[in-house]
Protein backbone atom coordinates (compact mmCIF):
# COMPACT_ATOMS: atom_id res chain seq x y z
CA UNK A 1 0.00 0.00 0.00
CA UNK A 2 1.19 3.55 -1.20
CA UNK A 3 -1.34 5.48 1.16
CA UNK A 4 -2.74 5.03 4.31
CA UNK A 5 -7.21 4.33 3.38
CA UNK A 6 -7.42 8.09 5.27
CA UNK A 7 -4.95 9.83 3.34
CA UNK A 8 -6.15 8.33 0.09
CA UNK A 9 -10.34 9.35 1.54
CA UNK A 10 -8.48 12.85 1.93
CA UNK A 11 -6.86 13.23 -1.13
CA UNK A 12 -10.03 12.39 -3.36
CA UNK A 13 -12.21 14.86 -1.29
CA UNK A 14 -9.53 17.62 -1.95
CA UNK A 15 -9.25 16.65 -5.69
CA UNK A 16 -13.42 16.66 -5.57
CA UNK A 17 -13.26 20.41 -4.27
CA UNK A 18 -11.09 21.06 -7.03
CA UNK A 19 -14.11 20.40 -9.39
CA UNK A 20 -17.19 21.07 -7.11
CA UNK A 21 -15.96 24.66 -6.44
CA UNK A 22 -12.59 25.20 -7.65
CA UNK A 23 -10.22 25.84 -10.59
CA UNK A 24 -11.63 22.40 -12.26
CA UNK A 25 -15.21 23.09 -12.53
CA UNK A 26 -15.44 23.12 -15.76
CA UNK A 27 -15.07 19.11 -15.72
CA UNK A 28 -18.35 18.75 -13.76
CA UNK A 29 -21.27 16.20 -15.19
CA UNK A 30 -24.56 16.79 -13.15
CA UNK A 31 -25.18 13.32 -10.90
CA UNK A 32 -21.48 12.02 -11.01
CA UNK A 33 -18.55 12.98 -8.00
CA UNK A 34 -15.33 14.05 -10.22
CA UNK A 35 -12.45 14.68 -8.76
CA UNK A 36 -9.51 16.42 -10.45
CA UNK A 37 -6.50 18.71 -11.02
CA UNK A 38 -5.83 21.10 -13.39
CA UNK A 39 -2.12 22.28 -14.70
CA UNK A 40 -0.68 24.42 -17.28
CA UNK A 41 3.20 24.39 -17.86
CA UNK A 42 5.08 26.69 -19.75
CA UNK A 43 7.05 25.90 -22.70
CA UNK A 44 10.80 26.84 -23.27
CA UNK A 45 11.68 29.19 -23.89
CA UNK A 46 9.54 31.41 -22.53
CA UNK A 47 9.53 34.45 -24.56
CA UNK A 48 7.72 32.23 -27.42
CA UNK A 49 4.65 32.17 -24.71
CA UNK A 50 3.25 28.66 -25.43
CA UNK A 51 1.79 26.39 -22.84
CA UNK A 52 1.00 22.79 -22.28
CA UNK A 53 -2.38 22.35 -20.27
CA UNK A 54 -3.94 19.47 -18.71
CA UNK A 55 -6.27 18.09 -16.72
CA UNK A 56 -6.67 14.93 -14.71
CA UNK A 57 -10.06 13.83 -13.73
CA UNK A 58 -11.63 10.73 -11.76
CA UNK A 59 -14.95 9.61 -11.16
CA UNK A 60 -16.61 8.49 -8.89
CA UNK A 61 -14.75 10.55 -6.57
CA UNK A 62 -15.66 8.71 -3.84
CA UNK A 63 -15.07 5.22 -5.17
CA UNK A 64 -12.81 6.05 -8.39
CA UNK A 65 -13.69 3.36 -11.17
CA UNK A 66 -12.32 5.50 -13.99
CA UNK A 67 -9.24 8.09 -14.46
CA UNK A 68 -8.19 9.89 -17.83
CA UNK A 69 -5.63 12.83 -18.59
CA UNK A 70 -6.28 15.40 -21.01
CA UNK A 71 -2.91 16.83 -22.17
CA UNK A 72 -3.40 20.23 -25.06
CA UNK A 73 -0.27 20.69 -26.64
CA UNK A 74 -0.33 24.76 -27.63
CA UNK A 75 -3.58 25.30 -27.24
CA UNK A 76 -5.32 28.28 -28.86
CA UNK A 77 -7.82 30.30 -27.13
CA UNK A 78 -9.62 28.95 -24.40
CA UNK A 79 -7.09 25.56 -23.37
CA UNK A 80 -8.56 24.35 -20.33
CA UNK A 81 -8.44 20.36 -20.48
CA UNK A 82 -11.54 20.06 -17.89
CA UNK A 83 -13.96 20.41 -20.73
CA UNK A 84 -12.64 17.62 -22.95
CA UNK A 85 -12.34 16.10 -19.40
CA UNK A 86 -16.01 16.26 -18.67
CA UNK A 87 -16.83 14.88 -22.33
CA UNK A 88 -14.65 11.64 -21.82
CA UNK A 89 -16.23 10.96 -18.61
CA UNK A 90 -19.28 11.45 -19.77
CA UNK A 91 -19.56 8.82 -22.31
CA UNK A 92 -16.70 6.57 -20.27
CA UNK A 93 -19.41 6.40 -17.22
CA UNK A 94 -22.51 5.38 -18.63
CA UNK A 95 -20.86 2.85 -20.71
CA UNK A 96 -19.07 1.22 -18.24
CA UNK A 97 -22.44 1.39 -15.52
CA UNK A 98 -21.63 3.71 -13.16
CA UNK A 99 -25.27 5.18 -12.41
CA UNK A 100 -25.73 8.86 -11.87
CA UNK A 101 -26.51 9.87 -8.30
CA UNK A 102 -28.88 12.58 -6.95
């Protein structure tokens, strides 16, 4: 075992926040927990101003069945990763059975 069953129970409700009210809410999908990160990383060198951003998402929160990174090379515009994110999940969920909750 990596983590201890409480850190691991504190870690997903964290990584829940992140989505629920946080920096990742764009991943949300009404009736499933999804828990997350969000990163962006700057390319070298710097002065050309292009960016890597991603977004790592997991649902249920609370009882993780599924996981999936969204990585946007140079994204134009808008580059947030929790969209595409939200999309995956939200085909990924239903297929696999994971029922929506209240």
């Amino acid at each position: 075992r990596i983590l201890s069953e409480q850190t691991s129970e504190t870690l997903r409700y964290i990584l829940e926040q992140v989505v629920a009210e946080g920096s990742g809410k764009n991943a949300r999908i009404e009736g499933y927990r999804i828990g997350g990160k969000t990163a962006t990383s700057e390319k070298l060198p710097r002065s050309r101003k292009k960016y890597i951003s991603s977004f790592l998402g997991f649902a249920p929160a609370d009882d993780p069945q599924v996981i999936a990174l969204i990585t946007i090379d140079e994204p134009e515009g808008i580059y947030y990763g929790g969209p595409v994110c939200a999309e995956v999940l939200g085909k990924v969920l239903p297929y696999l059975g994971v029922e929506k909750r209240g």
